[in-house]
Protein backbone atom coordinates (compact mmCIF):
# COMPACT_ATOMS: atom_id res chain seq x y z
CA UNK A 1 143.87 285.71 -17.58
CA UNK A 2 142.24 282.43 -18.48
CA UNK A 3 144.00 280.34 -15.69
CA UNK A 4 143.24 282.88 -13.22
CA UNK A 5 139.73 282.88 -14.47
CA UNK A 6 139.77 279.10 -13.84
CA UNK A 7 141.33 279.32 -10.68
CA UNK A 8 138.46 281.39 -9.11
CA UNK A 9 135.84 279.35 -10.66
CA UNK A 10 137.26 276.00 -9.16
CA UNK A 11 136.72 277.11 -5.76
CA UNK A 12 133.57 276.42 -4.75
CA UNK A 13 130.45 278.94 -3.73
CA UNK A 14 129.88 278.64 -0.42
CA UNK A 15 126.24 279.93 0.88
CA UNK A 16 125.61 280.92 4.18
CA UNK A 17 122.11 280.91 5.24
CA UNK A 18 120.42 281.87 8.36
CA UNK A 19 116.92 280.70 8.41
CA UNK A 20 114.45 283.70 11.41
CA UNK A 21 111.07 283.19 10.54
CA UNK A 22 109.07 285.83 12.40
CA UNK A 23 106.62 283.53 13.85
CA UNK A 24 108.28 281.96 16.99
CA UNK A 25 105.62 281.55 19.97
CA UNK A 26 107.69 279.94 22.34
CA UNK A 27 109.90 283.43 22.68
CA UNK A 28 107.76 286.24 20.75
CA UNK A 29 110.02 287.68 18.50
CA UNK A 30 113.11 285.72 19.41
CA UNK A 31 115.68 286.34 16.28
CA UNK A 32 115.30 289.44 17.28
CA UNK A 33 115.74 289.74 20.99
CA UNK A 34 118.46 290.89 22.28
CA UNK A 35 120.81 288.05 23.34
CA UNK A 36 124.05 288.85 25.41
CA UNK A 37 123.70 292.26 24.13
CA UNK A 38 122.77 291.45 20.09
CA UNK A 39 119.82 290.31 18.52
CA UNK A 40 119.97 286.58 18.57
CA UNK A 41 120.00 285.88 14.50
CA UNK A 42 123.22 288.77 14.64
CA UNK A 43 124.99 285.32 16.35
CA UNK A 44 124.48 283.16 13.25
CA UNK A 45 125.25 285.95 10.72
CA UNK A 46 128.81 286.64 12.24
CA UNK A 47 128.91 283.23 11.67
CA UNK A 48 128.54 283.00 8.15
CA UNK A 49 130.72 286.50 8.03
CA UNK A 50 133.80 285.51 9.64
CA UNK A 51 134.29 281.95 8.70
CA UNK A 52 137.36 282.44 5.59
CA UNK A 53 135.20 279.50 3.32
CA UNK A 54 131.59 281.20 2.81
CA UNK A 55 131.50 282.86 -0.04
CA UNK A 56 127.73 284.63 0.54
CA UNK A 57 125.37 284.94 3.94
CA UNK A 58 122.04 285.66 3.40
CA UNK A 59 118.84 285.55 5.73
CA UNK A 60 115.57 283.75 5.17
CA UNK A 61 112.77 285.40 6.94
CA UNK A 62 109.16 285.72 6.26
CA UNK A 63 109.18 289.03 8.31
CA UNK A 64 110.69 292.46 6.99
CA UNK A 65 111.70 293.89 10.45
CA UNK A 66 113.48 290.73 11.15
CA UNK A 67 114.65 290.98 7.93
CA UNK A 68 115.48 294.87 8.58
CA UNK A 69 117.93 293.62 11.62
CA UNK A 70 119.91 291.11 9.64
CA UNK A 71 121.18 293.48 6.94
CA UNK A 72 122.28 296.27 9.77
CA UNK A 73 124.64 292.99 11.02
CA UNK A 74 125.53 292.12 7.43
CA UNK A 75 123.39 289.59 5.96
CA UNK A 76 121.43 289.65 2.50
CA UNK A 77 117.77 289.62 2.34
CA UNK A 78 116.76 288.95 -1.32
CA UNK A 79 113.52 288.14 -0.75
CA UNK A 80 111.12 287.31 1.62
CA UNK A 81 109.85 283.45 2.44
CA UNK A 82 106.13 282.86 1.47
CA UNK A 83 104.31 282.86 4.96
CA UNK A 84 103.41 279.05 4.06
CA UNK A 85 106.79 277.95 4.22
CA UNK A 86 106.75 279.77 8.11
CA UNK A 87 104.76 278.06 10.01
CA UNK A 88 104.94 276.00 13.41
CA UNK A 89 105.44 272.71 11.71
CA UNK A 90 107.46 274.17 8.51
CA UNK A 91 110.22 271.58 7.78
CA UNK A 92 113.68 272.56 6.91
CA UNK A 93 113.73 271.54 3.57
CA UNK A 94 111.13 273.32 1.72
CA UNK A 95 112.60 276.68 3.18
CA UNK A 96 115.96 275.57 1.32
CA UNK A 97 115.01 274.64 -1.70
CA UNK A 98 112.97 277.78 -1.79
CA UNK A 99 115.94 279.95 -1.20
CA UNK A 100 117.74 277.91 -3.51
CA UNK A 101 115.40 277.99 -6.89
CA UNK A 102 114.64 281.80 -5.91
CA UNK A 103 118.68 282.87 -6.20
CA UNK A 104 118.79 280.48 -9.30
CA UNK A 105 116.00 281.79 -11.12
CA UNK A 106 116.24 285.56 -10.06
CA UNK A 107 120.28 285.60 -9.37
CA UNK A 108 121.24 282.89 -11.84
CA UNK A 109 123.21 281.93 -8.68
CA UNK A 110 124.09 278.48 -8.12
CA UNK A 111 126.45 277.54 -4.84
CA UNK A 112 127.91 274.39 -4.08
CA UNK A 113 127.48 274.19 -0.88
CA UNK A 114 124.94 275.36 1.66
CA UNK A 115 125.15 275.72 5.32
CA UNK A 116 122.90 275.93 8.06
CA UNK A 117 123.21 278.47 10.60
CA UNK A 118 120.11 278.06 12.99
CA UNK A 119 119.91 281.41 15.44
CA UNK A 120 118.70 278.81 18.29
CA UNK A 121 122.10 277.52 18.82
CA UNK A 122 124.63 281.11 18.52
CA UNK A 123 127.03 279.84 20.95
CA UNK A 124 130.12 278.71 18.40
CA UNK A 125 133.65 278.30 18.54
CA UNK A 126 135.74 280.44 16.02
CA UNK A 127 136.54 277.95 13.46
CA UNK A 128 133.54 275.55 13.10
CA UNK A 129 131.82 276.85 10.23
CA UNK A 130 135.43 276.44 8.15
CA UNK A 131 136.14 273.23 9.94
CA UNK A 132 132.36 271.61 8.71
CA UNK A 133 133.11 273.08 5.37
CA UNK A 134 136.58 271.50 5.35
CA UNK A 135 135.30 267.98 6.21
CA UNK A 136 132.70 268.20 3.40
CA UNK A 137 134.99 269.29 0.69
CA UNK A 138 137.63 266.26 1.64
CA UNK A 139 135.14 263.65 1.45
CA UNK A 140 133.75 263.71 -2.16
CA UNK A 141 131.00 261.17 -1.28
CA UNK A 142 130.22 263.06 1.77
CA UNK A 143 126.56 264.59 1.22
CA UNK A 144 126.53 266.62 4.34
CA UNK A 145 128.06 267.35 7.39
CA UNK A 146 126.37 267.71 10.85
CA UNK A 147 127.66 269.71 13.92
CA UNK A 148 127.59 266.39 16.58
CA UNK A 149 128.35 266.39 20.49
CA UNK A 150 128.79 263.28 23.03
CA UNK A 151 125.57 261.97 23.98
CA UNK A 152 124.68 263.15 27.59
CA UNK A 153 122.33 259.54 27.70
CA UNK A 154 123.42 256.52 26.44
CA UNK A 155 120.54 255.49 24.04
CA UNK A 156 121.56 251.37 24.38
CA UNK A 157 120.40 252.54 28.19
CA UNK A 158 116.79 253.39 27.24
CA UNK A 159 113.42 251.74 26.82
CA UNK A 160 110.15 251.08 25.18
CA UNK A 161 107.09 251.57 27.26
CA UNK A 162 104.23 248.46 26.26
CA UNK A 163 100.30 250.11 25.61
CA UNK A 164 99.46 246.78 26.25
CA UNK A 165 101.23 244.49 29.16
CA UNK A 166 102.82 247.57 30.46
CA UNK A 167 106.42 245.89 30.55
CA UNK A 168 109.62 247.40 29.07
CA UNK A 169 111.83 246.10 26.02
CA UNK A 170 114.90 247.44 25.41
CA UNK A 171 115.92 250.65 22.69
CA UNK A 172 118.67 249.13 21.03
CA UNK A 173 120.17 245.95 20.24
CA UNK A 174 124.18 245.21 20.78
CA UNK A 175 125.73 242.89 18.49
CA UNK A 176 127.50 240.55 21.05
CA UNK A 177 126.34 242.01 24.37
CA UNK A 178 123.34 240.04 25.16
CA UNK A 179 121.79 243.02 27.93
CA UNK A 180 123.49 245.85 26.84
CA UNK A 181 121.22 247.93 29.47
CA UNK A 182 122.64 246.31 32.44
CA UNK A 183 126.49 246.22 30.51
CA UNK A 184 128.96 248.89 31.79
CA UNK A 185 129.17 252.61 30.07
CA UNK A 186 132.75 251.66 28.68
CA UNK A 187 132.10 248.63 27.19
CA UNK A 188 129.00 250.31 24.80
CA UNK A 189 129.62 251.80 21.37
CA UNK A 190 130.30 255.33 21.63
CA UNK A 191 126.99 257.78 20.77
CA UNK A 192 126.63 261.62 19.77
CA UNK A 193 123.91 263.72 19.22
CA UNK A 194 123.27 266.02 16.70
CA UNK A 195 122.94 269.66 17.68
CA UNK A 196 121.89 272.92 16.31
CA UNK A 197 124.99 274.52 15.42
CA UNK A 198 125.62 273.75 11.66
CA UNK A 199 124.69 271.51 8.93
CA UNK A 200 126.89 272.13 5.42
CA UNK A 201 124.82 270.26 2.90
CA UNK A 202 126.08 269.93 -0.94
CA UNK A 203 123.26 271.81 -2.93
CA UNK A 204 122.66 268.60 -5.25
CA UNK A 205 121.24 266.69 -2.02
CA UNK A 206 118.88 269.52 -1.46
CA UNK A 207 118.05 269.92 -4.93
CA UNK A 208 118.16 266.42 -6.44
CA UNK A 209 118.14 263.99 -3.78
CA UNK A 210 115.02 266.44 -1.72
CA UNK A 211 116.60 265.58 1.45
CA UNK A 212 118.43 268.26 3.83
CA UNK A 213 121.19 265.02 4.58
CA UNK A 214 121.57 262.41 2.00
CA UNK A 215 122.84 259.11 2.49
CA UNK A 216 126.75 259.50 3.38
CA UNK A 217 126.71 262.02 6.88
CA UNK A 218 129.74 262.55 7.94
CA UNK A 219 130.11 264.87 11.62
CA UNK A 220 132.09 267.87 12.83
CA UNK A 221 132.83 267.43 16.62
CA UNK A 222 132.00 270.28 18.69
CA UNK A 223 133.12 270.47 22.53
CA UNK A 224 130.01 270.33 24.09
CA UNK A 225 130.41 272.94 26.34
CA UNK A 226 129.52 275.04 23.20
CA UNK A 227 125.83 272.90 23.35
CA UNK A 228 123.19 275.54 23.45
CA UNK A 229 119.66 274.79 21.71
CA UNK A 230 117.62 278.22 22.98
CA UNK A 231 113.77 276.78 22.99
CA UNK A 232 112.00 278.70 25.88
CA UNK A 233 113.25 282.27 28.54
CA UNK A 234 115.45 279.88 30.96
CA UNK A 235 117.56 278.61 28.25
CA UNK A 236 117.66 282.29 27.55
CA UNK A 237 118.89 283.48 30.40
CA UNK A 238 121.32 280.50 31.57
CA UNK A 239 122.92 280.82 28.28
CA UNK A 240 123.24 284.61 28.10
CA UNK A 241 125.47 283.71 31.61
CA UNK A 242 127.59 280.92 29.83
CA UNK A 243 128.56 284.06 26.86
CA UNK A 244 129.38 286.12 29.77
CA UNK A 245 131.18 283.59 32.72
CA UNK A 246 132.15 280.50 30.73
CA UNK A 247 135.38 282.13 29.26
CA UNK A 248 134.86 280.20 25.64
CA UNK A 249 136.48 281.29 22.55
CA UNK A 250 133.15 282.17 20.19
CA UNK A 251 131.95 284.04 17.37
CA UNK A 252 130.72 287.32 18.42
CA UNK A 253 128.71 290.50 16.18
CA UNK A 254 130.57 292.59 18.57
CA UNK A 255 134.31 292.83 20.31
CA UNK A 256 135.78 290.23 21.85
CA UNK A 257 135.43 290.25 25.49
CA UNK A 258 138.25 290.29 28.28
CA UNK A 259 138.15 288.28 30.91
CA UNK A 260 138.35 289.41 34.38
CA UNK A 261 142.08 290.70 35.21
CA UNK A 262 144.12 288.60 37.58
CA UNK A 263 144.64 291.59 40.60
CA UNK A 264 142.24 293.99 40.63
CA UNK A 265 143.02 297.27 42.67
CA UNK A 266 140.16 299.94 41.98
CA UNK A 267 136.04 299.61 41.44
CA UNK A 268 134.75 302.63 39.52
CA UNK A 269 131.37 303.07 39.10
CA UNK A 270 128.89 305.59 37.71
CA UNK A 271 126.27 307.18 40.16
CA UNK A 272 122.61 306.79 38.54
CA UNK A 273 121.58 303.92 36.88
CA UNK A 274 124.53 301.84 39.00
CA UNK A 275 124.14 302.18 42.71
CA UNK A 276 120.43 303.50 42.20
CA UNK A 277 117.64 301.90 40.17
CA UNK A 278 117.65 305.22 37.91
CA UNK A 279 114.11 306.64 38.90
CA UNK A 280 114.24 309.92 41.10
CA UNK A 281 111.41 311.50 43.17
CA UNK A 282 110.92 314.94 43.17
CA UNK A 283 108.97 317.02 45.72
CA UNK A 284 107.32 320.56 45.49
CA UNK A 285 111.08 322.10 46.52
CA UNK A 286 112.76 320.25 43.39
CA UNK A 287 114.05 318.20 46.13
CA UNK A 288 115.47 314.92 44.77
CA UNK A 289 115.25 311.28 46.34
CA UNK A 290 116.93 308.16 44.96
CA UNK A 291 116.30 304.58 45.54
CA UNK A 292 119.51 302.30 46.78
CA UNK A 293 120.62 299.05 47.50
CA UNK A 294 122.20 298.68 50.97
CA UNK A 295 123.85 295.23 50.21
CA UNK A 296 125.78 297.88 47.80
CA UNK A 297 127.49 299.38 50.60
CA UNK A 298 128.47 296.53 52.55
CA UNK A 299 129.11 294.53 49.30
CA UNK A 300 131.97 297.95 49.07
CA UNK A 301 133.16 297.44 52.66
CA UNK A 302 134.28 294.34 52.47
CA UNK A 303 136.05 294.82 49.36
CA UNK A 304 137.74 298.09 51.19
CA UNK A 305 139.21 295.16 53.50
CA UNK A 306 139.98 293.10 51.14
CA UNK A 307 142.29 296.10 49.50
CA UNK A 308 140.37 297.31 46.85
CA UNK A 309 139.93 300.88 46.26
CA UNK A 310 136.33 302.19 45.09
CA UNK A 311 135.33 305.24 43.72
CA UNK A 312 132.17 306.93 42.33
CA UNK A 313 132.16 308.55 39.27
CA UNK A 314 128.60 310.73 38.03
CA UNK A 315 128.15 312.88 35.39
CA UNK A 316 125.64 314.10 37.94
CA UNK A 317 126.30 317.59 40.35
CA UNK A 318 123.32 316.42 43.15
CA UNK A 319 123.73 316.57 47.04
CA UNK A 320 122.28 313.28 46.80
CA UNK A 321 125.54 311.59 44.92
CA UNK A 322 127.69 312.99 47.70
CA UNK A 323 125.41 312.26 50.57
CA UNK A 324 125.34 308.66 49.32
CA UNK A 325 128.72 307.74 48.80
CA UNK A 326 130.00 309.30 52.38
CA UNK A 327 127.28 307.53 53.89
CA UNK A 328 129.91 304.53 52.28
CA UNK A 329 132.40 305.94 52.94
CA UNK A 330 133.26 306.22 48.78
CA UNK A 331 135.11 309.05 47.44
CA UNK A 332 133.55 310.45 44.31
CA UNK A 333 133.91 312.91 41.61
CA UNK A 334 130.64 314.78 40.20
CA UNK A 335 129.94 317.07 37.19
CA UNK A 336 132.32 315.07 35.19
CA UNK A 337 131.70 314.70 31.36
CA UNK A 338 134.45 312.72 30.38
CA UNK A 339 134.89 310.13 32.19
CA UNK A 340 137.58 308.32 30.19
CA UNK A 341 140.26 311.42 30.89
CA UNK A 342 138.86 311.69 34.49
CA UNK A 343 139.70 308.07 35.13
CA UNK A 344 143.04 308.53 33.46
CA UNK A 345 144.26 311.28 35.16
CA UNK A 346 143.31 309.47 38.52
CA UNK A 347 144.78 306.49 38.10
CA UNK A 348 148.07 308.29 37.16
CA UNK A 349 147.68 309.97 40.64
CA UNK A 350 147.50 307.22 42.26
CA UNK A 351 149.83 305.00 40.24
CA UNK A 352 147.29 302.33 39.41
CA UNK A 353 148.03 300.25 35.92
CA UNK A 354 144.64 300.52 34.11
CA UNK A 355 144.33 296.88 33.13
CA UNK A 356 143.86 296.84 37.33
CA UNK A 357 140.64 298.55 36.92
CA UNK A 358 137.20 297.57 36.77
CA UNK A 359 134.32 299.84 35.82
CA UNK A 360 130.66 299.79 36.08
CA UNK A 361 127.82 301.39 34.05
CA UNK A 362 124.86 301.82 32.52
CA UNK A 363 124.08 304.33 29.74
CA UNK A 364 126.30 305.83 26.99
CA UNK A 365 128.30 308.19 28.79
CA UNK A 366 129.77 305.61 30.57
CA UNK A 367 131.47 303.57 27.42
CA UNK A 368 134.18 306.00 27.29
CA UNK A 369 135.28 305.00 30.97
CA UNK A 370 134.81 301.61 29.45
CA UNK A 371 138.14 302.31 27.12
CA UNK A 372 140.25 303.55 30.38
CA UNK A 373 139.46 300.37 32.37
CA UNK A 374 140.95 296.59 32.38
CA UNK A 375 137.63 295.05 32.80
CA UNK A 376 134.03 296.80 31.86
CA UNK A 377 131.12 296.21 33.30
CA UNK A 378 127.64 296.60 32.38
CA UNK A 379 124.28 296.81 35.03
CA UNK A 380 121.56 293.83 33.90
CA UNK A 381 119.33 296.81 32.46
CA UNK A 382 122.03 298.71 30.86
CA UNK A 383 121.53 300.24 27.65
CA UNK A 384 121.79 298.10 24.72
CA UNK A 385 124.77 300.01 23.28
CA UNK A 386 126.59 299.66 26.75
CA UNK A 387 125.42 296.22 27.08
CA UNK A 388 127.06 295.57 23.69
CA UNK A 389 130.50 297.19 24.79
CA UNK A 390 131.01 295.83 28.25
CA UNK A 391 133.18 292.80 28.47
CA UNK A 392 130.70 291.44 31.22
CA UNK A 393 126.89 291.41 32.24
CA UNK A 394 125.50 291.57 35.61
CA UNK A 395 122.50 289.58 36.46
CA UNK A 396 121.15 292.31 38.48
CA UNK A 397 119.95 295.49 37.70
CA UNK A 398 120.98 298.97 39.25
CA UNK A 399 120.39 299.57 42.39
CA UNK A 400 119.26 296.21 43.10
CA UNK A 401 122.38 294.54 44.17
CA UNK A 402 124.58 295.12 40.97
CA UNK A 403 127.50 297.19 42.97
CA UNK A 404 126.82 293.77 46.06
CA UNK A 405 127.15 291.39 42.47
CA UNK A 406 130.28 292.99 41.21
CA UNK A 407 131.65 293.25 44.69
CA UNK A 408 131.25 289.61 45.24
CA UNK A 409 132.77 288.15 42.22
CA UNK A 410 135.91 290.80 42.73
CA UNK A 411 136.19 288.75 45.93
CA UNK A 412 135.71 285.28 44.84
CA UNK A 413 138.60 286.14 42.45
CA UNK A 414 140.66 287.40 45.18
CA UNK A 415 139.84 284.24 47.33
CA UNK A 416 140.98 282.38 44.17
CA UNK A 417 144.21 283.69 43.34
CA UNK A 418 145.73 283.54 47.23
């Protein structure tokens, strides 16, 4: 009993903490936007969940909705941060060491180590948190360990700009090249830059040394095609595309998503909300009009010729579904509830291998036709539950060019693999 009581208390506590104040400006309410289909702090608490080495993930938040979304995705939330300590120009450091003295004196809890999961930067491969941790725990001087990329810009490259004369001097200094500005790339030490990703930081340097580094730094390389740092709604937006296009291993909240299948033989998509914007008109008859996208139907005529079968699916029984899709010359089914057995039981028919099969949609009913397909599809203004679920994103909403989008990258693919 003894031993194995010593055995658990030699290896070491490993916090986990996510710091979401509620203030951002930049992006009103960021943490808590929905990024690729999950709030964007969810990112940094799966990261802190899934890594083998942290013991304990908790949030630091000055807000109790934001504080609300962290627990549904797993984190703690033992307290809230004093609003002074979440403001614009609020440094790291103070936030930690109030987390840290608040466990202690409330908790009597007392990690080791402490990392650093910043919500700006979610994008992460699988096994960094583990793989900072393991660096700091095999360097006993080490005080911390930072997440570091290559350097896009050479800093021995760059200049200082004179108030006075208005001429330049250089950055940096080489020991034994005498212009290191004008010297080749090669021939310059090698630079990286620290991003967002993680910091693992012994608890003594935060607590006795006041400092979220120390002295002895040592880094955890991270391919930089990982490098996100989210500060304003372009970032947002390119790097919800990278999640969805870029094919990188990460740490997700949700499922892992597939990639796009090799051959692809059949498009199925859902009616409403796919190949229309979802709004209907309604006259004095109860006579209903839709709104469609007619780069839809030629997007679906050239993937005809190409050899791809389509087909409409809708939960919907409406002249207007069939009206539509023989105007493109798309069979359809209506007044089906199921979708997943429908799809099934076609494919069957028709002796098409499921993983062949992609499928598009937009609200709940159409997740179960997710399970049936090879590669799922959600519209840009999906529901957040289908968003979630689908293994890809469109840029575009429905019935403005989604079906056209989907068409199109079915076709690059086919271009691709001749």
């Amino acid at each position: 009993m003894a031993d194995g009581l010593r055995g658990k208390r030699m290896k070491p506590e490993i916090l986990a903490i996510v710091p979401a104040r509620g203030g951002s400006k930049g992006i009103p309410r960021k943490n808590i936007k929905p990024f690729a289909g999950y709030p964007l702090l969810a990112w940094s608490v799966a990261a802190g969940l899934q890594a083998d080495s942290v013991t304990r993930v908790i949030l630091s938040t000055d807000d109790e909705e934001i504080a609300a979304v962290a627990r549904e995705f797993g984190a703690e939330t033992p307290f809230l941060r004093p609003v002074e300590l979440a403001q614009d120009k609020t440094t790291d450091l103070p936030v930690f060491e109030h987390a840290l003295r608040w466990l202690a004196e409330n908790e009597g809890y007392h990690p080791d180590v402490v990392i650093q999961l910043r919500p700006t930067s979610p994008i992460r491969p699988p096994n960094l948190t583990d793989e900072a941790v393991r660096v700091l725990l095999s360097h006993p001087d080490a005080d911390c360990v930072r997440g570091v990329v290559p350097a896009g810009q050479n800093p021995h490259k760059m200049w200082r700009l004179s108030t006075e004369g208005g001429q330049m001097t250089n950055l940096l200094e080489v020991p034994g090249i005498d212009e290191p500005y004008n010297a080749p790339r090669q021939s310059l030490p090698p630079v990286h830059w620290q991003t967002g990703h993680i910091d693992v930081i012994r608890a003594t340097t935060i607590l006795e040394k006041n400092s979220m580094s120390g002295d002895v730094i040592y880094p955890v390389e991270i391919d930089p095609r990982y490098t996100v740092d989210i500060d304003n709604l372009s970032d947002w937006s390119r790097y919800e595309h990278l999640v969805m296009t870029a094919g990188l291993e990460m740490v997700s909240p949700g499922q892992e998503r597939r990639p796009m299948p090799d051959e692809i033989k059949m498009l199925v998509m859902d009616f409403d909300g796919v190949l229309t914007d979802n709004r209907v008109w309604v006259n004095q008859e109860g006579v209903e009009y839709v709104a469609a996208n007619r780069s839809d139907s030629y997007g679906l005529s050239l993937l005809c010729k190409a050899g791809v079968d389509a087909i409409v699916i809708s939960k919907e029984t409406d002249p207007v579904v069939a009206a539509r899709c023989r105007k493109m010359k798309v069979p359809y089914l209506q007044s089906i509830d199921d979708k997943e057995s429908a799809l099934k039981e076609l494919l069957a028919e028709k002796g098409i291998p499921a993983e062949k099969v992609v499928f598009v949609g937009n609200d709940i009913n159409d997740i179960p036709g997710f399970k049936a397909a090879g590669w799922s599809v959600a519209v840009a203004d999906a529901q957040p539950e289908v968003i979630r679920q689908a293994d890809y994103v469109l840029s575009s909403s429905g019935g403005r060019g989604a079906v056209r989008e989907v068409c199109d990258l079915i076709l690059k693919s086919l271009q691709e693999t001749k």
